[in-house]
N, C-alpha and C. Protein backbone atom coordinates (compact mmCIF):
# COMPACT_ATOMS: atom_id res chain seq x y z
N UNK A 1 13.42 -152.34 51.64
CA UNK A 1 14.79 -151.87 51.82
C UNK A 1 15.20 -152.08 53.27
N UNK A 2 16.71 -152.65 53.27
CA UNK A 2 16.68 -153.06 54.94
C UNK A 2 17.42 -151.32 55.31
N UNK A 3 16.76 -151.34 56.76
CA UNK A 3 16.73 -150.44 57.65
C UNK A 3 17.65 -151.24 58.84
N UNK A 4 18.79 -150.26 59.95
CA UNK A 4 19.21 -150.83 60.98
C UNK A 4 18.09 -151.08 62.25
N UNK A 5 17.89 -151.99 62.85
CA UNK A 5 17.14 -152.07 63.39
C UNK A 5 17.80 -150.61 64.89
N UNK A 6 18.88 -151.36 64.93
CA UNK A 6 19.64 -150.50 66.39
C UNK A 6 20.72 -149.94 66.00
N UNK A 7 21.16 -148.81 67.16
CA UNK A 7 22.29 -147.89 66.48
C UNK A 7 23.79 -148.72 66.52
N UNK A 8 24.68 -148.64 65.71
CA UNK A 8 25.48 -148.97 65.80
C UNK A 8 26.68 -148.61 66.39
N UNK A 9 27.23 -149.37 68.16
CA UNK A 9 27.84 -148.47 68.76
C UNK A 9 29.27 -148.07 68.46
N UNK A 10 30.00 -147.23 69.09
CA UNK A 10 30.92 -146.66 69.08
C UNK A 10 32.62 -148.03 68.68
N UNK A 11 32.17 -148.87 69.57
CA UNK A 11 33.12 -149.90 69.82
C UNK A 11 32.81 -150.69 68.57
N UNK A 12 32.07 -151.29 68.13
CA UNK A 12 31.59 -151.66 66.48
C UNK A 12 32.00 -150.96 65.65
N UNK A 13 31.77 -149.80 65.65
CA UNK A 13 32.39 -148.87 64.64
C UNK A 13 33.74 -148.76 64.30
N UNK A 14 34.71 -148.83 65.83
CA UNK A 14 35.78 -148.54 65.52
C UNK A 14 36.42 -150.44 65.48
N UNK A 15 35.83 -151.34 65.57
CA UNK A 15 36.08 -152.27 64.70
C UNK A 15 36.38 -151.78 63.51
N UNK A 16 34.77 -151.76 63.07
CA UNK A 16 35.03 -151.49 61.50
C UNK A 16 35.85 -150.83 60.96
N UNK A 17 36.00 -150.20 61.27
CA UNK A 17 37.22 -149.19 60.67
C UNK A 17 38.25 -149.22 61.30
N UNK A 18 38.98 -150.47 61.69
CA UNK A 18 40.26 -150.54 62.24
C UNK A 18 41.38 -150.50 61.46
N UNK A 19 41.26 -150.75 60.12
CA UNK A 19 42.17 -150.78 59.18
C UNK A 19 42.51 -149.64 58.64
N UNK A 20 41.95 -148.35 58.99
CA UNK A 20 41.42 -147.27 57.96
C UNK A 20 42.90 -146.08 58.57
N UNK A 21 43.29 -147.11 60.01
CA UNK A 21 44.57 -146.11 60.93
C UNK A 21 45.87 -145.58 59.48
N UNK A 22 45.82 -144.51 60.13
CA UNK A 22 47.00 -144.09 59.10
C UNK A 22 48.76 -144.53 59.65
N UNK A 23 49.80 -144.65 58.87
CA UNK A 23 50.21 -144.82 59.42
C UNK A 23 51.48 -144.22 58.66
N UNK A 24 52.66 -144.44 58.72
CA UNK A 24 53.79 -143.42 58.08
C UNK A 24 54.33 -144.21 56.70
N UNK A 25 54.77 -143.22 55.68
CA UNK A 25 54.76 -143.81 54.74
C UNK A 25 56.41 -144.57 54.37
N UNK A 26 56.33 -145.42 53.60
CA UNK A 26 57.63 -146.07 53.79
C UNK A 26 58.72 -145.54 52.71
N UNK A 27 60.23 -145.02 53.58
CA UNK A 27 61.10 -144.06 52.69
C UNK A 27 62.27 -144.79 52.37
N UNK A 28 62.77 -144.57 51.24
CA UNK A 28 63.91 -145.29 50.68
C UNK A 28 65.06 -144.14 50.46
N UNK A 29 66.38 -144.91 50.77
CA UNK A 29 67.57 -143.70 50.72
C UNK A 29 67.89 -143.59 49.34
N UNK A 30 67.85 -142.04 48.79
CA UNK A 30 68.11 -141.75 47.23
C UNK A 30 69.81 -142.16 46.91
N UNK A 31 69.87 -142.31 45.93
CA UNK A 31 70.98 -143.46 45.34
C UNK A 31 72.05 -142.00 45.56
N UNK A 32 72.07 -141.12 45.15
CA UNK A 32 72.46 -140.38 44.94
C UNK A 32 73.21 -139.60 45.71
N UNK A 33 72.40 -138.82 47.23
CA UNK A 33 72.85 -137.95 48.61
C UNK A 33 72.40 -138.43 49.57
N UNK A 34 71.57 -139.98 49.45
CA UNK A 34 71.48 -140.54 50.76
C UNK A 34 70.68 -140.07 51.58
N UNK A 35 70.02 -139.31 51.17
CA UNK A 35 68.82 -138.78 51.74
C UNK A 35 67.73 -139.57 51.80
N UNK A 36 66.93 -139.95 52.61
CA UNK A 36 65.31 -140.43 52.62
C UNK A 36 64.59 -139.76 51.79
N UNK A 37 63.77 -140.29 51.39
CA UNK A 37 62.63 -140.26 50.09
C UNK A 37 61.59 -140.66 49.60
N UNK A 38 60.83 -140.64 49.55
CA UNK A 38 59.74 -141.15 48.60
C UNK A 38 60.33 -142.08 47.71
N UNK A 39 59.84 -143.52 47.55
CA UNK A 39 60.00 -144.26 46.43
C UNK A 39 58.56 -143.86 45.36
N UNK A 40 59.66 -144.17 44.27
CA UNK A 40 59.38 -143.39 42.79
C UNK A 40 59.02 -142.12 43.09
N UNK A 41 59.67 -141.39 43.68
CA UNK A 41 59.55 -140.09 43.57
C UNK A 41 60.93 -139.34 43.31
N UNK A 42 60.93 -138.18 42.89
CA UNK A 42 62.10 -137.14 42.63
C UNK A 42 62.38 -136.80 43.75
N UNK A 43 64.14 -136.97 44.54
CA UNK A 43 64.66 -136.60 45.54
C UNK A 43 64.28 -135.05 45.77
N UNK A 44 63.83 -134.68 46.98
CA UNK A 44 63.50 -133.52 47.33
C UNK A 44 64.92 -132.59 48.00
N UNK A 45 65.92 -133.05 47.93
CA UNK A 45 67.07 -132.70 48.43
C UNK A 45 68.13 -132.37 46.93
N UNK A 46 68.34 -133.33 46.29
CA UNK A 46 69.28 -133.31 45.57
C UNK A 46 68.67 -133.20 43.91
N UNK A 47 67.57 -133.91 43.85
CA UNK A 47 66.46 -133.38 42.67
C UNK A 47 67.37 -134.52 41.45
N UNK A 48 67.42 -135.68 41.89
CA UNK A 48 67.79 -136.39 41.36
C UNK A 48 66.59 -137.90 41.20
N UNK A 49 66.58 -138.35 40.20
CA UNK A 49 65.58 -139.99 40.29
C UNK A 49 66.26 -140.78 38.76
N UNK A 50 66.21 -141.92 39.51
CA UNK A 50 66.77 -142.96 38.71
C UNK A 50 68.18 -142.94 38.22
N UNK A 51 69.21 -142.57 38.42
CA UNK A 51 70.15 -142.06 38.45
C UNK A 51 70.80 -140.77 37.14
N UNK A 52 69.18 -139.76 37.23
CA UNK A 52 69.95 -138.74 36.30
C UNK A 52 68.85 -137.42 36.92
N UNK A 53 69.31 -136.11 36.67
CA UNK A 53 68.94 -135.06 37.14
C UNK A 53 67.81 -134.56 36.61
N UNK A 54 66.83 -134.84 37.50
CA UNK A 54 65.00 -135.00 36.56
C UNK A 54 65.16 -133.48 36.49
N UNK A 55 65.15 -132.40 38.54
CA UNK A 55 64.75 -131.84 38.89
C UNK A 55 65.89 -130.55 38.72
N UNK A 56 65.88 -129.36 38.00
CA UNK A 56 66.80 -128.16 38.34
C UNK A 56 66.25 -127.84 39.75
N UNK A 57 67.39 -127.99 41.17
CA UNK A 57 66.57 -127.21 42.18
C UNK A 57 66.89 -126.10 42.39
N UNK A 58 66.21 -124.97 42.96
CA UNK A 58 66.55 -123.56 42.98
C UNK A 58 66.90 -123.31 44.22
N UNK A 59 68.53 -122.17 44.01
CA UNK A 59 69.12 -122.28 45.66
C UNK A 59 68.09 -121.80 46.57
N UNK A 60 68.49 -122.48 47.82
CA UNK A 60 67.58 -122.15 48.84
C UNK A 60 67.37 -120.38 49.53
N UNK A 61 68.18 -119.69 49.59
CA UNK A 61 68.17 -118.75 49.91
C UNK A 61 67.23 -117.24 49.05
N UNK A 62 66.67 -117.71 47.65
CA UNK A 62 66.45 -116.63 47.34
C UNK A 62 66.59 -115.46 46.77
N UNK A 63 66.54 -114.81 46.07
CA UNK A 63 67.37 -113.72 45.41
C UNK A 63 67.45 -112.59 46.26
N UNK A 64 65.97 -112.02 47.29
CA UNK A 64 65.95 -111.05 48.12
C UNK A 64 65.76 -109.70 47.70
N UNK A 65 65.42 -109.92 46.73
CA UNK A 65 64.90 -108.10 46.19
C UNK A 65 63.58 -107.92 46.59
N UNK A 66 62.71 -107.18 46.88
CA UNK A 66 61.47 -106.76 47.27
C UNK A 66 60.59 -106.66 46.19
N UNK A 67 61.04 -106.98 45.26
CA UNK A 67 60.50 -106.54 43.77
C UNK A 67 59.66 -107.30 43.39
N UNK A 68 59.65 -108.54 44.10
CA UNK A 68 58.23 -109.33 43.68
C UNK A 68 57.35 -109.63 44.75
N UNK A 69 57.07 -108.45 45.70
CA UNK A 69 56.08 -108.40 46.91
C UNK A 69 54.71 -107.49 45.73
């Protein structure tokens, strides 16, 4: 079974794994409110994809009763 003979340094390494950089993902404006988005994904703003209403979104504010602490 092969064994490394020597350690493999730091600068080799990050050769190797030069491709592995993350980098930002690419967003498309929803047809809809023009918002940026995830392609093939459900607008996170308007809760719209493909031009019909996948998503009911719930108003932002909350109902505010204490009743479900």
């Amino acid at each position: 079974m092969g064994v490394p003979k020597r350690r493999v340094s730091h600068a080799r390494q990050g050769e190797r794994r030069s491709h592995l950089a993350i980098d930002l993902p690419d967003l498309e404006e929803c047809s809809h409110c023009h918002e940026m988005k995830l392609p093939h994904h459900v607008c996170p703003n308007c809760g719209w994809y493909q031009g019909r209403q996948a998503v009911e979104l719930k108003p932002a504010g909350g109902s505010g009763d204490s009743a479900d602490r």
